[in-house]
PDB file of N, CA and C in Angstrom:
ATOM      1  N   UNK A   1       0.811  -1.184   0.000  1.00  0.00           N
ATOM      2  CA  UNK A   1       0.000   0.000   0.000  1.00  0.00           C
ATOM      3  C   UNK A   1       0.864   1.261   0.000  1.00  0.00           C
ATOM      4  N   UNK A   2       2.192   1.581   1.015  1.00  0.00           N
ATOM      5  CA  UNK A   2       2.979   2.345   0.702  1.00  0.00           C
ATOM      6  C   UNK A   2       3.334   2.723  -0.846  1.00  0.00           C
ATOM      7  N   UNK A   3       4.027   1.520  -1.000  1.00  0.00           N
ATOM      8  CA  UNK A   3       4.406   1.503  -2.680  1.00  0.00           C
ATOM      9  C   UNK A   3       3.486   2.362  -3.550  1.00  0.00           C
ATOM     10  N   UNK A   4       2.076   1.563  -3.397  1.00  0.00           N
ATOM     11  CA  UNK A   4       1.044   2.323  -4.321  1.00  0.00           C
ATOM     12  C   UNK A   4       1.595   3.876  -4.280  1.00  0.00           C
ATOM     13  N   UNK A   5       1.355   4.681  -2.790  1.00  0.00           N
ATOM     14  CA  UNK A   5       1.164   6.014  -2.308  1.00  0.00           C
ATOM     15  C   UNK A   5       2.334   6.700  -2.750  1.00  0.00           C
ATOM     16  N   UNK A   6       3.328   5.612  -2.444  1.00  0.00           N
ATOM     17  CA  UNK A   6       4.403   6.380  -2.921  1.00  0.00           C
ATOM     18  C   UNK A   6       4.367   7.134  -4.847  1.00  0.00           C
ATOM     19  N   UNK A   7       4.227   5.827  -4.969  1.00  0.00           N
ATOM     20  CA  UNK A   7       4.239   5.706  -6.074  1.00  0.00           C
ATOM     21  C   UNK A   7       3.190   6.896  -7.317  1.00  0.00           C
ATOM     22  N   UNK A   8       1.857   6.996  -6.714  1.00  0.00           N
ATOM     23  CA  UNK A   8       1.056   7.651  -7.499  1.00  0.00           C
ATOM     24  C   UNK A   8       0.390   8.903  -6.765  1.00  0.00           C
ATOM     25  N   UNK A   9       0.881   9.474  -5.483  1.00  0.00           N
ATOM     26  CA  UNK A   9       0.471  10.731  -4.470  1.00  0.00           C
ATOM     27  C   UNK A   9       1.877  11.386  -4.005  1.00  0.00           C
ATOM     28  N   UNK A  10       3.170  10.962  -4.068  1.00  0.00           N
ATOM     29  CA  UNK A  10       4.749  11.801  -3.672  1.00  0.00           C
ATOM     30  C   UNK A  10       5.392  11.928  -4.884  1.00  0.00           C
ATOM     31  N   UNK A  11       6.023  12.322  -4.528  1.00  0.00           N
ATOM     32  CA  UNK A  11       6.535  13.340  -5.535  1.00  0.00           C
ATOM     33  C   UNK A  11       7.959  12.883  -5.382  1.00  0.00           C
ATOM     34  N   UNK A  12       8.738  12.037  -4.060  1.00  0.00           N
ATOM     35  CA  UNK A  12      10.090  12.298  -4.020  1.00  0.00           C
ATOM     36  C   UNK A  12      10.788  11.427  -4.909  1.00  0.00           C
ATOM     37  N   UNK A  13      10.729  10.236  -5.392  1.00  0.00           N
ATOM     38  CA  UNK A  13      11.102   9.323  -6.634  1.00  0.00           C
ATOM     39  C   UNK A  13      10.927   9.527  -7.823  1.00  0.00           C
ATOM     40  N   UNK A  14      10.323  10.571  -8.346  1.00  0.00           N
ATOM     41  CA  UNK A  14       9.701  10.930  -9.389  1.00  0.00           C
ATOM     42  C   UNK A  14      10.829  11.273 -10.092  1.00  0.00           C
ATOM     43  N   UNK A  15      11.326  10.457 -11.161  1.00  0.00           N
ATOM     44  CA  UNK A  15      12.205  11.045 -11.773  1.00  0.00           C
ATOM     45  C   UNK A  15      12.204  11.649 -12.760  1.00  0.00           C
ATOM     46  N   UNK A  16      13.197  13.251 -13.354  1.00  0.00           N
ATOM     47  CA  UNK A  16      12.797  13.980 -14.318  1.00  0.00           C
ATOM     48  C   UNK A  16      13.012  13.447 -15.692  1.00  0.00           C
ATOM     49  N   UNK A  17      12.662  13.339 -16.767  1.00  0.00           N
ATOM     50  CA  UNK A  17      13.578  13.396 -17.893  1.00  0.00           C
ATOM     51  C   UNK A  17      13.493  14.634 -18.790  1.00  0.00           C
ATOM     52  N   UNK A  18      14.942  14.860 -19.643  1.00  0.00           N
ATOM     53  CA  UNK A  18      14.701  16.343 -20.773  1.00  0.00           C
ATOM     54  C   UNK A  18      13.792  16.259 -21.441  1.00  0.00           C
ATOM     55  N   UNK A  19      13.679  16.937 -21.868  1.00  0.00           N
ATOM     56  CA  UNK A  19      12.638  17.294 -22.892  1.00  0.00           C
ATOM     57  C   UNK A  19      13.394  17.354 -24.355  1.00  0.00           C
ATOM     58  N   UNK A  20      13.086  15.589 -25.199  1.00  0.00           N
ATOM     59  CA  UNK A  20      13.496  15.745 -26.369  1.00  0.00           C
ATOM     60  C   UNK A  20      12.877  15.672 -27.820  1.00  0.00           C
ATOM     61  N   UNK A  21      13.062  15.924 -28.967  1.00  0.00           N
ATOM     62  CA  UNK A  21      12.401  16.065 -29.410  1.00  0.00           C
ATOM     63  C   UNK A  21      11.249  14.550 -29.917  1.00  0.00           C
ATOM     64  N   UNK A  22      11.977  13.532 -29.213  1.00  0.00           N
ATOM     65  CA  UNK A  22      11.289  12.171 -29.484  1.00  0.00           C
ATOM     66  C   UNK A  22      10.019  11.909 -28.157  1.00  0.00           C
ATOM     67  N   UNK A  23      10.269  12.797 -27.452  1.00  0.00           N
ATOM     68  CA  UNK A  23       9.333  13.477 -25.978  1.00  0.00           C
ATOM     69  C   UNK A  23       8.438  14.215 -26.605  1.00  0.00           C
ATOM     70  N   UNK A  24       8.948  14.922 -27.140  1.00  0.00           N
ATOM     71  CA  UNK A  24       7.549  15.947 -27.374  1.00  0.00           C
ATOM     72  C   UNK A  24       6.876  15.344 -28.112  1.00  0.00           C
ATOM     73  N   UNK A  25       7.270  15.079 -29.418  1.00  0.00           N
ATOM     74  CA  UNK A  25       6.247  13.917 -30.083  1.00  0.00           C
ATOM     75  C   UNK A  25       5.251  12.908 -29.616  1.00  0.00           C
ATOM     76  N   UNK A  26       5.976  12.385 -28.265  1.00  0.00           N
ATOM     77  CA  UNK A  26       5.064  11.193 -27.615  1.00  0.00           C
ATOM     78  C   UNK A  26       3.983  12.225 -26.919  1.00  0.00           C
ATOM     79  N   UNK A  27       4.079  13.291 -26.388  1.00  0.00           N
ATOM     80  CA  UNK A  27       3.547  13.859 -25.286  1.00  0.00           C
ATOM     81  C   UNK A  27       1.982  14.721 -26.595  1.00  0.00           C
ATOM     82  N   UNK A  28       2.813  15.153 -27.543  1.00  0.00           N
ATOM     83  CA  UNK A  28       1.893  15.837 -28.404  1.00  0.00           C
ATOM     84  C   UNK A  28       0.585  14.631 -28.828  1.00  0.00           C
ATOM     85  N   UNK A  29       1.369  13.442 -29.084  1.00  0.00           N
ATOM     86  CA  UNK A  29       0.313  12.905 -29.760  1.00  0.00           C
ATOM     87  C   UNK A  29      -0.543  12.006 -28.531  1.00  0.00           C
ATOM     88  N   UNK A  30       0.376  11.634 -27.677  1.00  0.00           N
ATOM     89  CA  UNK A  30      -0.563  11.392 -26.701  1.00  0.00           C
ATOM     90  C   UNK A  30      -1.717  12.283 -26.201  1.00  0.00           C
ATOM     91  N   UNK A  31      -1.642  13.377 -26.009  1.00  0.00           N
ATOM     92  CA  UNK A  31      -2.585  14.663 -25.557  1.00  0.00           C
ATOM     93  C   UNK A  31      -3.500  14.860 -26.116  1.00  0.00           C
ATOM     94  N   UNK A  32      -3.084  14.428 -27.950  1.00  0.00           N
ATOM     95  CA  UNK A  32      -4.102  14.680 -28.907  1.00  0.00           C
ATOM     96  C   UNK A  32      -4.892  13.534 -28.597  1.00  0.00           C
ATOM     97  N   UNK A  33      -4.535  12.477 -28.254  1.00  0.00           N
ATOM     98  CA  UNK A  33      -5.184  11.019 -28.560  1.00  0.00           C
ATOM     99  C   UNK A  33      -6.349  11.114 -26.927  1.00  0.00           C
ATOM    100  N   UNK A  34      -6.153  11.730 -26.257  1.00  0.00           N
ATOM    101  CA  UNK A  34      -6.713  12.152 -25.029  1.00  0.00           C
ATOM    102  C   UNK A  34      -7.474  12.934 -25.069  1.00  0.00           C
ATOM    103  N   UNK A  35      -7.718  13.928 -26.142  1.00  0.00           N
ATOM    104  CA  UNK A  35      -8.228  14.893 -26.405  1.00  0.00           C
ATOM    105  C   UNK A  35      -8.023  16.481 -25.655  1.00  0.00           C
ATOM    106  N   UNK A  36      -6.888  16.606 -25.632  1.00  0.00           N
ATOM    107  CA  UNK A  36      -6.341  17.766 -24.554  1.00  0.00           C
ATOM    108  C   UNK A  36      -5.363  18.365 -25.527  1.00  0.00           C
ATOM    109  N   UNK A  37      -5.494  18.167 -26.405  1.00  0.00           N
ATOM    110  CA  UNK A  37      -4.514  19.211 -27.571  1.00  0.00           C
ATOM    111  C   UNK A  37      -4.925  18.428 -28.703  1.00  0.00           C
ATOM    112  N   UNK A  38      -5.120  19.858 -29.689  1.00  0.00           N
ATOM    113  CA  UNK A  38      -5.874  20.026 -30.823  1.00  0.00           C
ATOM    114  C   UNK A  38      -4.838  19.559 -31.566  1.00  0.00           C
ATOM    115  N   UNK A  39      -5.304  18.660 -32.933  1.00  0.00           N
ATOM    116  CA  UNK A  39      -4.480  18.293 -33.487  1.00  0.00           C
ATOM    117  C   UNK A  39      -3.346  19.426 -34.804  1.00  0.00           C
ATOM    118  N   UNK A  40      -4.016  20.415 -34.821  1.00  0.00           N
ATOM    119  CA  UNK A  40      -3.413  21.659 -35.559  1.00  0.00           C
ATOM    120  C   UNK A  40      -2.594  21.794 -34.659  1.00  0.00           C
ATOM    121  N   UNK A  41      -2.360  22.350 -33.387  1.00  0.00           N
ATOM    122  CA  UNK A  41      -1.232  22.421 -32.818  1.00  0.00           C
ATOM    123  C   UNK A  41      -0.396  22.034 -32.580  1.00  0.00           C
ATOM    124  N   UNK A  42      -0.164  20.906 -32.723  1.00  0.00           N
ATOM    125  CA  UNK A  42       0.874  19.866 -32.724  1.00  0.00           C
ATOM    126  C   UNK A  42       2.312  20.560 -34.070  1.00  0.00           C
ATOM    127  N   UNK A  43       3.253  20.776 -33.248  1.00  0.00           N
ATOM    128  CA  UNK A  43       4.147  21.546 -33.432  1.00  0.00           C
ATOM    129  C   UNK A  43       5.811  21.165 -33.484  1.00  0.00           C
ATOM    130  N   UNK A  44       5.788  19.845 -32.737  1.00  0.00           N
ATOM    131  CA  UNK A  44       7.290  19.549 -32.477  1.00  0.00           C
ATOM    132  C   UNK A  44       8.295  20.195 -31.378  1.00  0.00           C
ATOM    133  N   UNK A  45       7.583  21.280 -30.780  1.00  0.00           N
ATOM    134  CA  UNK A  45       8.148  21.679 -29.892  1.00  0.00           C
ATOM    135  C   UNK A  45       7.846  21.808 -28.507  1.00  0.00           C
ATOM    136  N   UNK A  46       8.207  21.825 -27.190  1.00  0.00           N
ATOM    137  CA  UNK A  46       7.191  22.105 -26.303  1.00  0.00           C
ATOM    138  C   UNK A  46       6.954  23.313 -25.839  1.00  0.00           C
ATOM    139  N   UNK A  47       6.040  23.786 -26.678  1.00  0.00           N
ATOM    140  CA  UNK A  47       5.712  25.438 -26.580  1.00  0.00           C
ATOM    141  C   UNK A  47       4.248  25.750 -25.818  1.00  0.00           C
ATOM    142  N   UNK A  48       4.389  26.489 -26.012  1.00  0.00           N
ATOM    143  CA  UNK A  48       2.906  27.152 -24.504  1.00  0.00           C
ATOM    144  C   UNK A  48       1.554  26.185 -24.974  1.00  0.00           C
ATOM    145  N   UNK A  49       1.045  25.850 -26.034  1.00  0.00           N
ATOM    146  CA  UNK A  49      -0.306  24.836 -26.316  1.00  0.00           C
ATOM    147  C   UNK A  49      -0.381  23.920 -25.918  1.00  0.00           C
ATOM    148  N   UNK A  50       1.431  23.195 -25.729  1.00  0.00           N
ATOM    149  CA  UNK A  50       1.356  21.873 -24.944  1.00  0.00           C
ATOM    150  C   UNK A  50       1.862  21.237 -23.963  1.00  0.00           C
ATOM    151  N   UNK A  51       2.536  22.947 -23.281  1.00  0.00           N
ATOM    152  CA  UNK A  51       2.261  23.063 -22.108  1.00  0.00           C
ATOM    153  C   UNK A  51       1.087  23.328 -21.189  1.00  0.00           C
ATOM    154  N   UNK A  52       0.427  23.393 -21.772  1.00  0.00           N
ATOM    155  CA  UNK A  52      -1.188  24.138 -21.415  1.00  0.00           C
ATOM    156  C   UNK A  52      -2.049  23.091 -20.803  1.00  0.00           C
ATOM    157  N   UNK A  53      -1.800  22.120 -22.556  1.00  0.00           N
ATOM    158  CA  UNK A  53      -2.505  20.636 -22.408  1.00  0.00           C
ATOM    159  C   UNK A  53      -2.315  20.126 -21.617  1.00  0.00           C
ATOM    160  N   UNK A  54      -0.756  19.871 -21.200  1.00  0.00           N
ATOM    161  CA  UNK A  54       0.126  18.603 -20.404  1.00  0.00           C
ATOM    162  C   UNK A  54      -1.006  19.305 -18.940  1.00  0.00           C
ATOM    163  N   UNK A  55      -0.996  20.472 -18.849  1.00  0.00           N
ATOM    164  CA  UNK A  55      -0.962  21.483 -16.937  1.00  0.00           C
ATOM    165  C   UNK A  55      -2.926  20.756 -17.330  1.00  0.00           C
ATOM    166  N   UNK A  56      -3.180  20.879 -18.056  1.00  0.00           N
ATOM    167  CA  UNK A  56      -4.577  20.575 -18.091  1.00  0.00           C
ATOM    168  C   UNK A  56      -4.985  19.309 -17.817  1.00  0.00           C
ATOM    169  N   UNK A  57      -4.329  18.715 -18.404  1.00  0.00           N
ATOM    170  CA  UNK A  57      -4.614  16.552 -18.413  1.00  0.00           C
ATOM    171  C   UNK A  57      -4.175  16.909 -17.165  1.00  0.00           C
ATOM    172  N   UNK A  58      -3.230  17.303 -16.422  1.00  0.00           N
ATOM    173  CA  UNK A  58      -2.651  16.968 -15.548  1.00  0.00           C
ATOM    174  C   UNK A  58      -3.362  17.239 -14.068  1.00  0.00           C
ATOM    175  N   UNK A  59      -3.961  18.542 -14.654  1.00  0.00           N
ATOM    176  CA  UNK A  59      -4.772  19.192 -13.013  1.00  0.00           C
ATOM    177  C   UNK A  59      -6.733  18.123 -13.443  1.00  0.00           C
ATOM    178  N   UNK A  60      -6.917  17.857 -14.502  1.00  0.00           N
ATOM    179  CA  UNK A  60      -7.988  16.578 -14.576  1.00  0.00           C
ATOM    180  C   UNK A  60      -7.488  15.292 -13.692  1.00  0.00           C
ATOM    181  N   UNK A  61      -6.227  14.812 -14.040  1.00  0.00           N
ATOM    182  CA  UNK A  61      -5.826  13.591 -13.619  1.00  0.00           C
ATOM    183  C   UNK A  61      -5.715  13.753 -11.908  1.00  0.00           C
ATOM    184  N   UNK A  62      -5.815  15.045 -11.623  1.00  0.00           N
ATOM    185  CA  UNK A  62      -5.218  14.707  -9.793  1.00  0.00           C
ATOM    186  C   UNK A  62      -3.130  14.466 -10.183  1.00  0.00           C
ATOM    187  N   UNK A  63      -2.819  15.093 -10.871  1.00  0.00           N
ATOM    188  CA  UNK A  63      -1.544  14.658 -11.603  1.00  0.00           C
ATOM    189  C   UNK A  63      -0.359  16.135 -10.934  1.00  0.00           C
ATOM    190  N   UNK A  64      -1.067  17.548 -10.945  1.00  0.00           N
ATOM    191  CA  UNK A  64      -0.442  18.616 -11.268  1.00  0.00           C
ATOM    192  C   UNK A  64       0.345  18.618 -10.332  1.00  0.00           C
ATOM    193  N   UNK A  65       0.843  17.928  -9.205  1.00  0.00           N
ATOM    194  CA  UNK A  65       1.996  18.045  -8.486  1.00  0.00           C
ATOM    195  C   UNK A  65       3.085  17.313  -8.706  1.00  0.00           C
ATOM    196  N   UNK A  66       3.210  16.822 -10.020  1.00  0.00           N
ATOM    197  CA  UNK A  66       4.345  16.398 -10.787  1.00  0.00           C
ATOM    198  C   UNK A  66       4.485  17.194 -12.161  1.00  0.00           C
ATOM    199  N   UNK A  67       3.917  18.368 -12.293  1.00  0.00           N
ATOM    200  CA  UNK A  67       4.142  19.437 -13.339  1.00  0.00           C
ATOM    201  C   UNK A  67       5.372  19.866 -13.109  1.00  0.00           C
ATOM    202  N   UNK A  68       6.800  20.171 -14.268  1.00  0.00           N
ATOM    203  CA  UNK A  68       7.240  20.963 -13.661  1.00  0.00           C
ATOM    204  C   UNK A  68       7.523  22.502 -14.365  1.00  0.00           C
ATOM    205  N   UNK A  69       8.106  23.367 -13.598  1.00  0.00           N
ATOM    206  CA  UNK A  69       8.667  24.863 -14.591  1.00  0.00           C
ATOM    207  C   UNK A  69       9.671  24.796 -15.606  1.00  0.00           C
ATOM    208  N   UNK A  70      10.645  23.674 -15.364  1.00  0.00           N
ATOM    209  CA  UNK A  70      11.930  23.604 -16.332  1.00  0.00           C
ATOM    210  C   UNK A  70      12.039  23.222 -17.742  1.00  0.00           C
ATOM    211  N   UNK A  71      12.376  22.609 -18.298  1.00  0.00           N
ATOM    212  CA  UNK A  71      12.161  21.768 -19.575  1.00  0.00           C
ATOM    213  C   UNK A  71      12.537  20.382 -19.332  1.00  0.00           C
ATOM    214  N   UNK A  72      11.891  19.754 -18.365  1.00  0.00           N
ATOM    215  CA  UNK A  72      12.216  18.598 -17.826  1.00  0.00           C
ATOM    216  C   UNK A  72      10.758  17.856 -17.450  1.00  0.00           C
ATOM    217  N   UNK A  73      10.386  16.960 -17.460  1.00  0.00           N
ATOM    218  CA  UNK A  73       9.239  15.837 -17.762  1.00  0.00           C
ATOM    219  C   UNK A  73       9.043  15.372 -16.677  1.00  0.00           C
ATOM    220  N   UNK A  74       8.389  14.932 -15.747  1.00  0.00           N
ATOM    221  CA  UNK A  74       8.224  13.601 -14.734  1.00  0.00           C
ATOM    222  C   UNK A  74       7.833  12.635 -15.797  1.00  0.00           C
ATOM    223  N   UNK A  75       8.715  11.879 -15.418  1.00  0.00           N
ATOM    224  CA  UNK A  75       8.960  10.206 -16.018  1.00  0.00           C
ATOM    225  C   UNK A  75       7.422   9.733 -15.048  1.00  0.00           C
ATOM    226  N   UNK A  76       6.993   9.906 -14.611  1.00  0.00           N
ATOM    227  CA  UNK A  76       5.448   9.136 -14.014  1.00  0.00           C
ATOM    228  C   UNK A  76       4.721   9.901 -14.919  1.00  0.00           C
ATOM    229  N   UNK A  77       4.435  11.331 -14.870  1.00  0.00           N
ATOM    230  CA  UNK A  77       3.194  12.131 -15.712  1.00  0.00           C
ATOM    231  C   UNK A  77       3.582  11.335 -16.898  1.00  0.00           C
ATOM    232  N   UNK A  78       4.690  11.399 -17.711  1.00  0.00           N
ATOM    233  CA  UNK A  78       4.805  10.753 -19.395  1.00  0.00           C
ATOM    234  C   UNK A  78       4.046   9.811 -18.899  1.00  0.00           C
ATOM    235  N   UNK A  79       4.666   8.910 -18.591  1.00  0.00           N
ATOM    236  CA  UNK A  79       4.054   7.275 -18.460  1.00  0.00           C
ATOM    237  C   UNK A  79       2.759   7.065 -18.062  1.00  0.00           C
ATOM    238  N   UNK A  80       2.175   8.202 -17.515  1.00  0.00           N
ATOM    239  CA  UNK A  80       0.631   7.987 -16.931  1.00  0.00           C
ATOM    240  C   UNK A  80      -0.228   8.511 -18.197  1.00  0.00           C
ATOM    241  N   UNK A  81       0.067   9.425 -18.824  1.00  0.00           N
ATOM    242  CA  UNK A  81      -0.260   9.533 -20.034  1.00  0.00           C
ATOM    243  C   UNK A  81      -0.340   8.971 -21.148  1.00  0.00           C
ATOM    244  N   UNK A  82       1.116   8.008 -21.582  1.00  0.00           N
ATOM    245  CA  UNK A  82       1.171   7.121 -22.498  1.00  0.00           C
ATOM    246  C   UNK A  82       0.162   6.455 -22.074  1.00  0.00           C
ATOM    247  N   UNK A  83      -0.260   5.691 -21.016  1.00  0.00           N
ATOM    248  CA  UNK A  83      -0.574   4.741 -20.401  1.00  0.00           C
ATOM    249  C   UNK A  83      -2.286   5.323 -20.993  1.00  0.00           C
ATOM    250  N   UNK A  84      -2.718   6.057 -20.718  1.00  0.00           N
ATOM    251  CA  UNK A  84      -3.784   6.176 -20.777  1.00  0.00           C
ATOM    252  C   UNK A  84      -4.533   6.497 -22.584  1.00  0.00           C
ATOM    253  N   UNK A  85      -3.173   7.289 -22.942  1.00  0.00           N
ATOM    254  CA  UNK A  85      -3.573   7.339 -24.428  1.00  0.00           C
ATOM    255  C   UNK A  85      -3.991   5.729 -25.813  1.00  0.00           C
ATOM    256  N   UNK A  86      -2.536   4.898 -24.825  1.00  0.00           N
ATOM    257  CA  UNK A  86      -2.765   3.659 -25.523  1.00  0.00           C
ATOM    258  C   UNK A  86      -3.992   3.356 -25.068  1.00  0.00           C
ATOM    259  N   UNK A  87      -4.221   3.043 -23.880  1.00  0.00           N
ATOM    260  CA  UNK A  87      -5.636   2.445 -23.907  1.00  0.00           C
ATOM    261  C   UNK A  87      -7.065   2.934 -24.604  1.00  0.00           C
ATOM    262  N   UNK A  88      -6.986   4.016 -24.993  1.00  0.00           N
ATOM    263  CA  UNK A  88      -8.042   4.583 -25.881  1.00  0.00           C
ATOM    264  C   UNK A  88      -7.573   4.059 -27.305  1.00  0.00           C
ATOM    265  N   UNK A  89      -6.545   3.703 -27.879  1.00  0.00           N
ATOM    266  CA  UNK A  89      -5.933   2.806 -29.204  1.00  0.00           C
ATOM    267  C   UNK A  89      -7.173   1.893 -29.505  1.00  0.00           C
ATOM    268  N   UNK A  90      -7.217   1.686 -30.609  1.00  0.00           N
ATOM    269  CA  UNK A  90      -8.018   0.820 -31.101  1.00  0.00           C
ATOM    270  C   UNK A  90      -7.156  -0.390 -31.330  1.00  0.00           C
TER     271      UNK A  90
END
């Protein structure tokens, strides 16, 4: 039960990753596939629309305390996202 808490409510294991351009791609099209970023915006970069999205899925998910200011990712938010985009996959 720890594990769980740890795992999906703290923040201290959460590890960052950069922000690359094979990241933004996953994050863009995941968002789109979620419906939290329009597919015109999709840009290649991580610029304010999908930062917007990510702060948006994220404050829906109960997520936004693994947002961060830098150009750096929580490796849980990606993965909770992938995670959720595949499952909407056909």
């Amino acid at each position: 039960m720890f594990g769980v808490w740890d795992d999906t409510m703290l923040v201290r294991d959460d590890h960052a990753v950069p922000v690359t351009p094979e990241l933004i791609a996953r994050l863009q099209a995941d968002l789109t596939a979620v419906g939290y970023l329009d597919p015109a915006a999709v840009s290649g970069a991580y610029d304010a629309p999908t930062r917007a999205a990510l702060t948006d899925w994220a404050g829906w998910e109960n997520l936004e305390m693994r947002l961060r200011e830098d150009d750096l990712v929580s490796e849980h938010l990606a993965a909770e996202l992938r995670r959720q985009a595949a499952a909407l996959s056909p």
